[in-house]
Protein backbone atom coordinates (compact mmCIF):
# COMPACT_ATOMS: atom_id res chain seq x y z
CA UNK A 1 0.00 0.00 0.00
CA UNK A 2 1.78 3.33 -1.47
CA UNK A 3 1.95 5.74 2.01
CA UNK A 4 0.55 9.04 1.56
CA UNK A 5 3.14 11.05 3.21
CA UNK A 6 1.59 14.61 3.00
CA UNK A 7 -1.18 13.12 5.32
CA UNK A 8 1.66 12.31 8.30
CA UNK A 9 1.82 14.88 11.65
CA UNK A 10 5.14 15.97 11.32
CA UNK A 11 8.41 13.53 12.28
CA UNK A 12 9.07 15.37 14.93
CA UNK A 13 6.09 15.53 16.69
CA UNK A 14 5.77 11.87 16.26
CA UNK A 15 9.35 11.18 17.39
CA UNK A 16 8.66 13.45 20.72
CA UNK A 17 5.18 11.16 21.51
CA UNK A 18 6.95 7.77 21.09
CA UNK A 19 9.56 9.03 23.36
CA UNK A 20 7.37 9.79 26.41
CA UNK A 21 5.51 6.97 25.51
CA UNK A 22 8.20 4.54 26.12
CA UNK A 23 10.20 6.40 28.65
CA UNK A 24 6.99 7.47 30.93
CA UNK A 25 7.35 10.72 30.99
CA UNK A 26 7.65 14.26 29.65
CA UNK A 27 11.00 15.20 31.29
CA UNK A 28 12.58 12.09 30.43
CA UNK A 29 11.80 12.42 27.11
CA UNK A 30 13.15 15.65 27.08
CA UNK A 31 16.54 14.34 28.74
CA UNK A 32 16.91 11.88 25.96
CA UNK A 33 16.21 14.51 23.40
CA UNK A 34 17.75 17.03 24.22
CA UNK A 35 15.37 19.66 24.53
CA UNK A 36 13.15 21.10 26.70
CA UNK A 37 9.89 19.70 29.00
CA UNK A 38 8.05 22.11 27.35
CA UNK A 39 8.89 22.12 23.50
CA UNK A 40 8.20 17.89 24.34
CA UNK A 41 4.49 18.95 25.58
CA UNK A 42 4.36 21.73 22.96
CA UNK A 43 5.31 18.66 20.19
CA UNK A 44 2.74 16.10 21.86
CA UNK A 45 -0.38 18.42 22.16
CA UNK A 46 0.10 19.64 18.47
CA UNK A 47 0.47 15.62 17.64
CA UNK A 48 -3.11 15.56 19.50
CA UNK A 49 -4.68 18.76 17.27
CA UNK A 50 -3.23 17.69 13.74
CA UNK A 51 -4.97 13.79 14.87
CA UNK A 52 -7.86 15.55 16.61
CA UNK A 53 -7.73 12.74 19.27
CA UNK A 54 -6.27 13.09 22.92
CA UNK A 55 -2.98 10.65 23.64
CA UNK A 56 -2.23 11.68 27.30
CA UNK A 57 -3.97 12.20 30.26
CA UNK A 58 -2.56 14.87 32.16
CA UNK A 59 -2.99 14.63 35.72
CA UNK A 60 -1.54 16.98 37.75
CA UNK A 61 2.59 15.74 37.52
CA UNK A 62 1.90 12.64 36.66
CA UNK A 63 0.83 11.02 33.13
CA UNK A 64 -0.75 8.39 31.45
CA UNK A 65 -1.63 7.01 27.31
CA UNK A 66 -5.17 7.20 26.46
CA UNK A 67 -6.45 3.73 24.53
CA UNK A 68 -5.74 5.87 21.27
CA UNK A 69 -2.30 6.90 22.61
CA UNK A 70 -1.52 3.44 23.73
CA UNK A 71 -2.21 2.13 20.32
CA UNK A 72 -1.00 5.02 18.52
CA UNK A 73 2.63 4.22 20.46
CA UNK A 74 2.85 0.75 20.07
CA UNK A 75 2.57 1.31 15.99
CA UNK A 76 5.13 4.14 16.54
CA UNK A 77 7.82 2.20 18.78
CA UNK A 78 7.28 -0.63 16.75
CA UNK A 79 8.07 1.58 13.16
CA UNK A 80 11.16 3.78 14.81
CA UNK A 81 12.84 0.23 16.38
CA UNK A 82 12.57 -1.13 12.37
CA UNK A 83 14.41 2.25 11.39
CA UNK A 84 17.00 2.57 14.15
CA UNK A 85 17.74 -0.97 13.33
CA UNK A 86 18.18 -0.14 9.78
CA UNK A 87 20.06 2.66 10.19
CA UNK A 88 22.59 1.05 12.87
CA UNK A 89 22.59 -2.46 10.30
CA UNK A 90 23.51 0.40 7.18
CA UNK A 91 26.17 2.26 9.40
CA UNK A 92 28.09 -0.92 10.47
CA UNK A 93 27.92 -2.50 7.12
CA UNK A 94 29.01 1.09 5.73
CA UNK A 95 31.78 1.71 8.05
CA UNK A 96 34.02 -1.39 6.59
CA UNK A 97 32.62 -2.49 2.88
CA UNK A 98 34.43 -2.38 0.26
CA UNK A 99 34.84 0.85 -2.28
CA UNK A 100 33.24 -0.02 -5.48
CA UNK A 101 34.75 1.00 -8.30
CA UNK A 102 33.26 0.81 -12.21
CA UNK A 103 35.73 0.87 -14.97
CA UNK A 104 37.03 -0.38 -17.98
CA UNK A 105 38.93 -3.46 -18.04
CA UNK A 106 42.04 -1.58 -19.74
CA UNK A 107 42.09 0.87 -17.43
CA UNK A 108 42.17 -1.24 -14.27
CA UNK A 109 44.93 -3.67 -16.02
CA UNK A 110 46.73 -0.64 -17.07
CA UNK A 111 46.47 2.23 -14.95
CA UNK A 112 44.92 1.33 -11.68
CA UNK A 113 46.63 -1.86 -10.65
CA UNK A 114 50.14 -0.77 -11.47
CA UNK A 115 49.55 1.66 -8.85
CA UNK A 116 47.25 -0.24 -5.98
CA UNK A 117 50.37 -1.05 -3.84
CA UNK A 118 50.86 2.83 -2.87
CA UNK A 119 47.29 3.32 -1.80
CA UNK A 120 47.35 -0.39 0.17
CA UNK A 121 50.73 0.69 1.65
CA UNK A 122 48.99 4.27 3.18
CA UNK A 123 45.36 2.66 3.91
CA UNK A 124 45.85 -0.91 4.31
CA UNK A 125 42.60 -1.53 6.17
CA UNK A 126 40.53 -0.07 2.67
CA UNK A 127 38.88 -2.64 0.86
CA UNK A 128 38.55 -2.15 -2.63
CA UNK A 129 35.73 -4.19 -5.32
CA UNK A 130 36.70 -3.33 -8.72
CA UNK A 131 33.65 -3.80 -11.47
CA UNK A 132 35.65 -3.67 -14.55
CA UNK A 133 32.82 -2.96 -17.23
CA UNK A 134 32.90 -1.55 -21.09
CA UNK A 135 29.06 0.20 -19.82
CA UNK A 136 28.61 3.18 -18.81
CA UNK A 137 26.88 2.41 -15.49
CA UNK A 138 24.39 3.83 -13.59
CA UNK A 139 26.22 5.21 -9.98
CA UNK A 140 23.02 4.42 -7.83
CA UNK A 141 21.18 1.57 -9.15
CA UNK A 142 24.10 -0.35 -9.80
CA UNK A 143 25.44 0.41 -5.96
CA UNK A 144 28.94 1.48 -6.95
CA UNK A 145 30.72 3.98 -4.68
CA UNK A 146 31.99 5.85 -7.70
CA UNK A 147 32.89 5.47 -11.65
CA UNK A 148 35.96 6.30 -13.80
CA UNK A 149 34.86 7.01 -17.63
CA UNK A 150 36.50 7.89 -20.93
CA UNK A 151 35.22 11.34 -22.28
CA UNK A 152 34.46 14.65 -22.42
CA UNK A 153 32.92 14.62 -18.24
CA UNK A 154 29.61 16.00 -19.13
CA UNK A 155 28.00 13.06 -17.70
CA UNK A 156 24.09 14.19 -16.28
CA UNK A 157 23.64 12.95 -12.47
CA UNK A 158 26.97 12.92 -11.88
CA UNK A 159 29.73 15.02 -10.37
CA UNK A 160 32.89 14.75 -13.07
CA UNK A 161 36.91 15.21 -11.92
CA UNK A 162 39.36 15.42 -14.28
CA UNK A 163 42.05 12.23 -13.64
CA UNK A 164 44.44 11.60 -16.57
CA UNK A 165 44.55 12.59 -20.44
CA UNK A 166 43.07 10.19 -22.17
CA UNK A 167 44.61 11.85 -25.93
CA UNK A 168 45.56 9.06 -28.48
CA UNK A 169 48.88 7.34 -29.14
CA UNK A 170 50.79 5.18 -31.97
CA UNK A 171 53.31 2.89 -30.01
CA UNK A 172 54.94 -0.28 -31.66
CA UNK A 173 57.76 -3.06 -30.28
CA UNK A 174 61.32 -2.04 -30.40
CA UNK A 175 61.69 -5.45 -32.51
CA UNK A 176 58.93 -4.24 -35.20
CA UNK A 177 60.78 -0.70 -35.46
CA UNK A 178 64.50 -2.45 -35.97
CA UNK A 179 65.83 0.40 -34.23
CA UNK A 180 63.77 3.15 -35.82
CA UNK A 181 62.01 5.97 -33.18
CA UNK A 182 59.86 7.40 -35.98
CA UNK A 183 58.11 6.71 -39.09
CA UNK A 184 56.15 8.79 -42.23
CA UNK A 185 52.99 8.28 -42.85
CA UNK A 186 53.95 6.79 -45.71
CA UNK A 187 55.53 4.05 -43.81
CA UNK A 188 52.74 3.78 -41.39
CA UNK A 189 50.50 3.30 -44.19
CA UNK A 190 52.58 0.43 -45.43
CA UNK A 191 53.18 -1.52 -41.99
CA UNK A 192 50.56 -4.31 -40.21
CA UNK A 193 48.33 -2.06 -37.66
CA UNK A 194 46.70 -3.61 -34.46
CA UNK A 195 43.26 -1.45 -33.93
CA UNK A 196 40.37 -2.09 -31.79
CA UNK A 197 36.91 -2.81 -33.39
CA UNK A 198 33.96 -0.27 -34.07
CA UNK A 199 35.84 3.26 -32.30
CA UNK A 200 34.95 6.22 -34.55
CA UNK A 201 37.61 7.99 -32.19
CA UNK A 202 40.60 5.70 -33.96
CA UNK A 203 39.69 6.40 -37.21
CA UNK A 204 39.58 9.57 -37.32
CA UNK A 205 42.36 10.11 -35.95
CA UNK A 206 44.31 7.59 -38.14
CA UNK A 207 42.87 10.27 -40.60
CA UNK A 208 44.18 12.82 -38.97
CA UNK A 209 47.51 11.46 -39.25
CA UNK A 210 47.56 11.40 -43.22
CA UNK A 211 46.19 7.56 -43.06
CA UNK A 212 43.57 5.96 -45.12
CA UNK A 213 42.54 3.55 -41.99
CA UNK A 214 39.70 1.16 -44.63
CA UNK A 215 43.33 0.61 -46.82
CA UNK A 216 45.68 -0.59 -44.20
CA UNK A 217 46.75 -3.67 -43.39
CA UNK A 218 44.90 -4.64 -39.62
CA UNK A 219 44.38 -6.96 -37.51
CA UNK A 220 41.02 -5.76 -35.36
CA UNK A 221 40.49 -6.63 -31.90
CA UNK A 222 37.73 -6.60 -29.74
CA UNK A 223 39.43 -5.13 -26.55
CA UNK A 224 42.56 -3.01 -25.38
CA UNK A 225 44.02 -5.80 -23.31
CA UNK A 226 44.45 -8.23 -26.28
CA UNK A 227 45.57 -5.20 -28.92
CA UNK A 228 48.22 -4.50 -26.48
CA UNK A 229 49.45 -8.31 -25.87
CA UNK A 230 49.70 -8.55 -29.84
CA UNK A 231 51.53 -4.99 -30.21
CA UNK A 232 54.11 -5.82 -27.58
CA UNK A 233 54.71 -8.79 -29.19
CA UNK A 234 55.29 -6.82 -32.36
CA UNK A 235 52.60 -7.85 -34.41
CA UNK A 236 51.81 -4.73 -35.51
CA UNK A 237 51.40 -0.59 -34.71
CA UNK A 238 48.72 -0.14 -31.88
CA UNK A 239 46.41 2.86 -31.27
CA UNK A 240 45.48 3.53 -27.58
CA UNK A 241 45.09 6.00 -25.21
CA UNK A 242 48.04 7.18 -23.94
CA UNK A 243 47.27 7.04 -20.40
CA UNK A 244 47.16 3.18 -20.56
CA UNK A 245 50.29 3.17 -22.64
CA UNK A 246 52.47 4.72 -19.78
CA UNK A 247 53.62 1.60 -18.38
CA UNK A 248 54.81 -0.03 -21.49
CA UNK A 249 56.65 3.38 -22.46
CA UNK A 250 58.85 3.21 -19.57
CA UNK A 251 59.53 -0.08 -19.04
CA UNK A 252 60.69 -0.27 -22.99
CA UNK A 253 58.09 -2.41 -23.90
CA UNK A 254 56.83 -0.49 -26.72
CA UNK A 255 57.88 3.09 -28.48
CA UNK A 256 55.87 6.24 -28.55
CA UNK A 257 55.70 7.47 -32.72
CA UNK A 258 52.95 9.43 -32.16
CA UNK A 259 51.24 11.25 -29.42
CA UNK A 260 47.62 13.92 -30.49
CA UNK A 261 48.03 16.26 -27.68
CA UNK A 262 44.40 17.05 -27.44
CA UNK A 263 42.83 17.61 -24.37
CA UNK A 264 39.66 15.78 -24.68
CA UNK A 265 38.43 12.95 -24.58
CA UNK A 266 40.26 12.13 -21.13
CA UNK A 267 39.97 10.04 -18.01
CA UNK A 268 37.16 11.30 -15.67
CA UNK A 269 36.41 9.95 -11.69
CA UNK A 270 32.37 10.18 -11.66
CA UNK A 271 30.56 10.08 -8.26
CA UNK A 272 26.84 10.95 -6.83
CA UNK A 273 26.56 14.14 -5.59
CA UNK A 274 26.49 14.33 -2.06
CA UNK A 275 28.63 13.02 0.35
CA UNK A 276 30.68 10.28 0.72
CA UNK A 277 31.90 7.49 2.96
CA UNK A 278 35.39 8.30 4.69
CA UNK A 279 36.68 4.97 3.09
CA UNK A 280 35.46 6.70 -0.66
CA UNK A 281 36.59 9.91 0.25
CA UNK A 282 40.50 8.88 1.29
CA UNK A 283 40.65 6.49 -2.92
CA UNK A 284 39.36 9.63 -3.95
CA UNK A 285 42.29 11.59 -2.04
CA UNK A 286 44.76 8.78 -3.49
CA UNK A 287 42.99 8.84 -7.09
CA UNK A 288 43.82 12.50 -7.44
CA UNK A 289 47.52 12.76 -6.15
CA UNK A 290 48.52 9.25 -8.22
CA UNK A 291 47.41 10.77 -11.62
């Protein structure tokens, strides 16, 4: 049965009866909630007007439920000891579950994990649950803590932070270059290519580059993980994001030939608005400073 909520005497008024109800009293109510004996009464007879019924029976110092107040508190104690067990269930579950995390599988294997040790090594006791995912998920429904996404950040429902460039990058094996650090497009042209299937973004820029991307020679993959396996094996010239390259540059796995500069499309961390757990808030902190 849907609750109509605009027909409810106000929380507070409610919260103030169920209190002397169960503690026997006006001033012990008031104790408990901080306030005074008389904004209790105040709360309790304005309960009694907006129900048109009387709950207490006032004699002189002393108090006690009418039949309506007795059954009006029962339904009242019984509702509040369903929420304050909810609440205390949600704040002990909250205090130590895991941050969940939606991204791409690339950008875990290739961005995140290389760099999990530091934030492990200054908040051990932080669990993380990554939820690596090509979809662009949805924050709330999906119960995820917060999102990193490739684009421009103008996400709606979200709150957008810049994290890392996400501009487009040629690389290739030292052992498919024979010692070269460049190439024309000429040569490009001529040479076996690695892509990823059905990304608009590549081939344009490809284009942009002085490529004809439909006359090359290509071997298309479905994800970044496996383009990158088969590029460092020198199987061919790869096009990725240059963020997820950075490991492979330094280590000498594969050679930067090209590199777009632009700005956008880039790496954005996406969360709820609102506030966040302390466990969210201190990846967050991390997230930030590690880019």
């Amino acid at each position: 049965m849907a609750i109509d909520w605009r027909s409810l005497p106000s929380l507070s008024s409610l919260r103030a009866f169920a209190a002397v109800a169960e503690l026997g009293g006006f001033s012990q109510a008031a104790r408990v909630l901080i306030v005074t004996h008389a904004a209790v009464s105040q709360q309790v007879r304005g309960l009694e007007q907006a129900l048109d019924t009387a709950l207490v029976a006032r004699d002189g110092r002393g108090m006690a439920l009418t039949a309506e107040g007795q059954q009006l508190a029962q339904a009242l104690l019984d509702g509040f000891a369903t929420v304050a067990a909810g609440v205390d269930t949600l704040r002990a579950g909250g205090s130590d579950r895991p941050v969940r995390i939606t991204l791409t599988a690339s950008f875990a294997t290739q961005w995140l994990m290389p760099r999990l040790k530091e934030f492990w090594d200054l908040y051990p006791d932080i669990a993380l649950s990554l939820h690596p995912d090509a979809r662009v998920v949805d924050l709330r429904r999906d119960g995820m803590d917060l999102g990193i996404r490739y684009g421009n950040g103008d996400w709606q429902g979200v709150t957008a932070r810049f994290l890392a460039p996400a501009r487009m990058a040629v690389a290739a094996s030292p052992n498919l270059l024979a010692g070269r650090t460049t190439l024309s497009a000429a040569e490009m042209q001529e040479m076996e290519w690695i892509l990823a299937r059905d990304w608009p973004e590549q081939e344009n820029y490809l284009k942009s580059l002085g490529l004809r991307p439909e006359a090359l020679s290509r071997t298309d993959f479905v994800n970044e993980e496996l383009s990158l396996a088969a590029a460092r094996q020198g199987l061919g010239l790869v096009v990725e994001s240059l963020a997820l390259l950075e490991g492979d540059l330094e280590e000498g796995r594969l050679v930067l030939l090209h590199d777009s500069k632009d700005k956008l499309p880039a790496y954005f961390i996406v969360t709820q608005p609102g506030p966040q757990r302390a466990a969210t808030r201190a990846f967050l902190k991390w997230l930030e400073q590690a880019a």
